[in-house]
C-alpha atoms as a PDB file:
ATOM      1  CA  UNK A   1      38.100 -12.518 -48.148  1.00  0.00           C
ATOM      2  CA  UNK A   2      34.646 -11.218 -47.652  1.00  0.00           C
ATOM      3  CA  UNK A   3      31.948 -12.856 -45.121  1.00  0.00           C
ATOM      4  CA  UNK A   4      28.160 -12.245 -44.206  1.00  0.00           C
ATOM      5  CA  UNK A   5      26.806 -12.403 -41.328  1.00  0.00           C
ATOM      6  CA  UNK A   6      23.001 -13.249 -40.620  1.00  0.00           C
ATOM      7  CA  UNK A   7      20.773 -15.078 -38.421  1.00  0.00           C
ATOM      8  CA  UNK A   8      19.670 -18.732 -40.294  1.00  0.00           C
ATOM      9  CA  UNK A   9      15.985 -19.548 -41.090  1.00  0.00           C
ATOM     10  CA  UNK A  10      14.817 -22.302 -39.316  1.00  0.00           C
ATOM     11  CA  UNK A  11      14.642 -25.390 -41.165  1.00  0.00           C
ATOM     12  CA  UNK A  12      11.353 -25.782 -44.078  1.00  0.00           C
ATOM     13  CA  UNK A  13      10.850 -29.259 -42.291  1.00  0.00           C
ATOM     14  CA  UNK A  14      10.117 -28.271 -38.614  1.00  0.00           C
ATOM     15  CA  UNK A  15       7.950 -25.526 -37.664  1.00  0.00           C
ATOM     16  CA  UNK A  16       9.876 -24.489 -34.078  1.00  0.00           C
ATOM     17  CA  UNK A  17      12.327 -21.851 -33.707  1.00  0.00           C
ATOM     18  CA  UNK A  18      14.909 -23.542 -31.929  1.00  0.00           C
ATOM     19  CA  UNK A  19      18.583 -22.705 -32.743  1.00  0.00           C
ATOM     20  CA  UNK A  20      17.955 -19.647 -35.079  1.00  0.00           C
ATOM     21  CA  UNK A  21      18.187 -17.501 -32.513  1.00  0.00           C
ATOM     22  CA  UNK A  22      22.017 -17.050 -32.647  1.00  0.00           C
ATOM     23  CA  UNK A  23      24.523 -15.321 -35.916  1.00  0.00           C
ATOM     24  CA  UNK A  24      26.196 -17.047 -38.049  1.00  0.00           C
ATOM     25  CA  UNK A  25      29.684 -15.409 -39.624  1.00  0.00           C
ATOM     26  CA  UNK A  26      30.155 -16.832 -42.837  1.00  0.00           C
ATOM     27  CA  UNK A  27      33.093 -16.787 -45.619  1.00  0.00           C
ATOM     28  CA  UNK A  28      31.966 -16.112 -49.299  1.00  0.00           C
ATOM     29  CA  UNK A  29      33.915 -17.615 -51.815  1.00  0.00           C
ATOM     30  CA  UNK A  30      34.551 -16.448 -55.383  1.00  0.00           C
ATOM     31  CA  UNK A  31      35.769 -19.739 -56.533  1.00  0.00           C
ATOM     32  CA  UNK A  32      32.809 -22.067 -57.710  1.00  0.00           C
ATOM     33  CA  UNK A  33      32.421 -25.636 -56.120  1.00  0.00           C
ATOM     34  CA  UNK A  34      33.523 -28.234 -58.076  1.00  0.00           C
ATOM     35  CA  UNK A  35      31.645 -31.717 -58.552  1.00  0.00           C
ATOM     36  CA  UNK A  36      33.286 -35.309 -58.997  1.00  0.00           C
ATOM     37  CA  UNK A  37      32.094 -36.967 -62.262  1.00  0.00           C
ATOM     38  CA  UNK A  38      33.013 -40.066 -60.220  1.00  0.00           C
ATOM     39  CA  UNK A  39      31.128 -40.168 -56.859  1.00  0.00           C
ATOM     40  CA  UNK A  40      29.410 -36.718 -56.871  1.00  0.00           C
ATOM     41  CA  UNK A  41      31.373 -35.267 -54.239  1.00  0.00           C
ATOM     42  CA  UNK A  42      31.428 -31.362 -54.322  1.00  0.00           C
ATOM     43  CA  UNK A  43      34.804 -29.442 -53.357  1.00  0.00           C
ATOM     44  CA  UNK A  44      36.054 -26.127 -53.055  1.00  0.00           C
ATOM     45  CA  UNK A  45      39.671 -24.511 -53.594  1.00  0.00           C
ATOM     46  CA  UNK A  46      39.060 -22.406 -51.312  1.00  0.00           C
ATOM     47  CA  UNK A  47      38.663 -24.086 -47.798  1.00  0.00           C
ATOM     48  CA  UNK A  48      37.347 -21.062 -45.712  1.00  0.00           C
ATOM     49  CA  UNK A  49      34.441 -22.352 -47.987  1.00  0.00           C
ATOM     50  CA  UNK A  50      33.516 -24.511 -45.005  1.00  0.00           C
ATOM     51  CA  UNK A  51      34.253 -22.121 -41.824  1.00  0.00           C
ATOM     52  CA  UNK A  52      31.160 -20.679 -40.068  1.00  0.00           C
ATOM     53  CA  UNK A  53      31.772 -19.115 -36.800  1.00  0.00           C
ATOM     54  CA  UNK A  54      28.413 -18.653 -34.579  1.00  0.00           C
ATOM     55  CA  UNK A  55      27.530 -15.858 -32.398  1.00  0.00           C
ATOM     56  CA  UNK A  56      25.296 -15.570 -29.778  1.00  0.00           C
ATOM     57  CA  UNK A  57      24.693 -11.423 -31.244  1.00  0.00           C
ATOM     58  CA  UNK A  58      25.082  -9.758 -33.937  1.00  0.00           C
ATOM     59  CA  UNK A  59      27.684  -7.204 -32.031  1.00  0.00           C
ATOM     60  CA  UNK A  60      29.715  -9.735 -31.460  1.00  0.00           C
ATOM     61  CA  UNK A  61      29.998 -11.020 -34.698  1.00  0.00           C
ATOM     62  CA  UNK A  62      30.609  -7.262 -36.086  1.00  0.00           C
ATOM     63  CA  UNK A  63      33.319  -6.864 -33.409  1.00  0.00           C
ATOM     64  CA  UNK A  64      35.095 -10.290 -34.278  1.00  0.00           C
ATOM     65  CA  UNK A  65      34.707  -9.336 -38.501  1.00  0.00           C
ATOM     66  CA  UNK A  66      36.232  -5.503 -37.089  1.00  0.00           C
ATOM     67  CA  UNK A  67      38.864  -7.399 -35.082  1.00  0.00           C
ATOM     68  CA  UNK A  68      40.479  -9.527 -37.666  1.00  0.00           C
ATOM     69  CA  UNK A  69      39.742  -6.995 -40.098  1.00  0.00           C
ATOM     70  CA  UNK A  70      37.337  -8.778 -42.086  1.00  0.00           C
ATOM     71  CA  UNK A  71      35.253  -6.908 -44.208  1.00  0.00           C
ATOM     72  CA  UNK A  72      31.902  -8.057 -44.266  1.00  0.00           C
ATOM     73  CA  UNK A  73      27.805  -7.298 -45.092  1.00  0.00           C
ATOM     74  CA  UNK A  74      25.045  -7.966 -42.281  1.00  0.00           C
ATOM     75  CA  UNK A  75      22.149  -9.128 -43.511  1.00  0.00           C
ATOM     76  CA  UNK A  76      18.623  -8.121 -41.771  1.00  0.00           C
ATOM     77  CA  UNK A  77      16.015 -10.996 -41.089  1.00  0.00           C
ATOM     78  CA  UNK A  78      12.957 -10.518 -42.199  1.00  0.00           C
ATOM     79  CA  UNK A  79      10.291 -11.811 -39.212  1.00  0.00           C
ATOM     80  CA  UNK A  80       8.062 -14.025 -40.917  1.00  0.00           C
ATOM     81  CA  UNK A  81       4.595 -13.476 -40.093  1.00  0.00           C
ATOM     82  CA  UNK A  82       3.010 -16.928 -38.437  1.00  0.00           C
ATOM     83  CA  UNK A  83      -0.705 -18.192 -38.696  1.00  0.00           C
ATOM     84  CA  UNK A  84      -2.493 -19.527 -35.543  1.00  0.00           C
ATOM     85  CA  UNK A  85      -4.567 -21.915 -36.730  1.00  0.00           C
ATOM     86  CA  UNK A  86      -6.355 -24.786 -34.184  1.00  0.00           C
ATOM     87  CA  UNK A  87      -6.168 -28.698 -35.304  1.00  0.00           C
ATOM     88  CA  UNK A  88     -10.473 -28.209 -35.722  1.00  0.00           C
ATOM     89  CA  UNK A  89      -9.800 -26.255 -38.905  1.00  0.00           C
ATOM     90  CA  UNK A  90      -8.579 -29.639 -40.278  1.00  0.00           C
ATOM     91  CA  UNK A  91     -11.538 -30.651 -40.514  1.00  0.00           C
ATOM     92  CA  UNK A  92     -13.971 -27.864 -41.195  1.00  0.00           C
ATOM     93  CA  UNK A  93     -16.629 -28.177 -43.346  1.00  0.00           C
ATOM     94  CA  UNK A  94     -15.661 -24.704 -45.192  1.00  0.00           C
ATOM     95  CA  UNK A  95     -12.215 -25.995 -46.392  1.00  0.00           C
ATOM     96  CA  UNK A  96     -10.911 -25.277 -49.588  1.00  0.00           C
ATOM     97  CA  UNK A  97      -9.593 -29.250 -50.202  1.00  0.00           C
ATOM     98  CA  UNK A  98     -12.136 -31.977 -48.784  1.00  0.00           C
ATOM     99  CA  UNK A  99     -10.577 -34.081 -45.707  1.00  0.00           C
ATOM    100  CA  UNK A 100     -11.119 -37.668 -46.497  1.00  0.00           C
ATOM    101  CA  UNK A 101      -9.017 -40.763 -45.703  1.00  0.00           C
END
């Protein structure tokens, strides 16, 4: 029984930062999922497959992993580096793609 623990990435379809700012303990299984030929369904054997604890730190997920004597890997975020741009640069003239309805 092994787990990671790391801080999610917010989601590729907003562009806030809400709820990423907690850790997330997570199980890793060595058992692959398997799929349904019927309905498509994927399952595990292994249901700690679906447990994730969430932390408000990273201490205190360390202390819980050290606790129950879990041994586990922590996994640094990498701060992704955000462009300020205004809504005029939409429609400047010195864009790379023409704006045009």
């Amino acid at each position: 029984m092994f787990a990671k623990i790391y801080q999610p990435n917010p989601s590729a379809m907003t562009s806030g930062r809400a709820k990423t700012h907690f850790w997330v303990l997570e199980f890793v299984t060595k058992s692959p999922s398997i799929i349904d030929p019927l309905t498509g369904n994927t399952r595990s054997v292994d249901p700690r497959s679906q447990v994730e604890l969430k932390f408000d730190t990273q201490e205190d997920a360390i202390s819980y992993a050290k606790a129950n004597n879990i041994p586990h890997r922590v996994i640094d975020k990498r701060e992704t580096k955000r462009i300020r741009r205004s809504y005029a640069d939409n429609f400047s003239y010195d864009r790379k793609l023409p704006w045009t309805h």
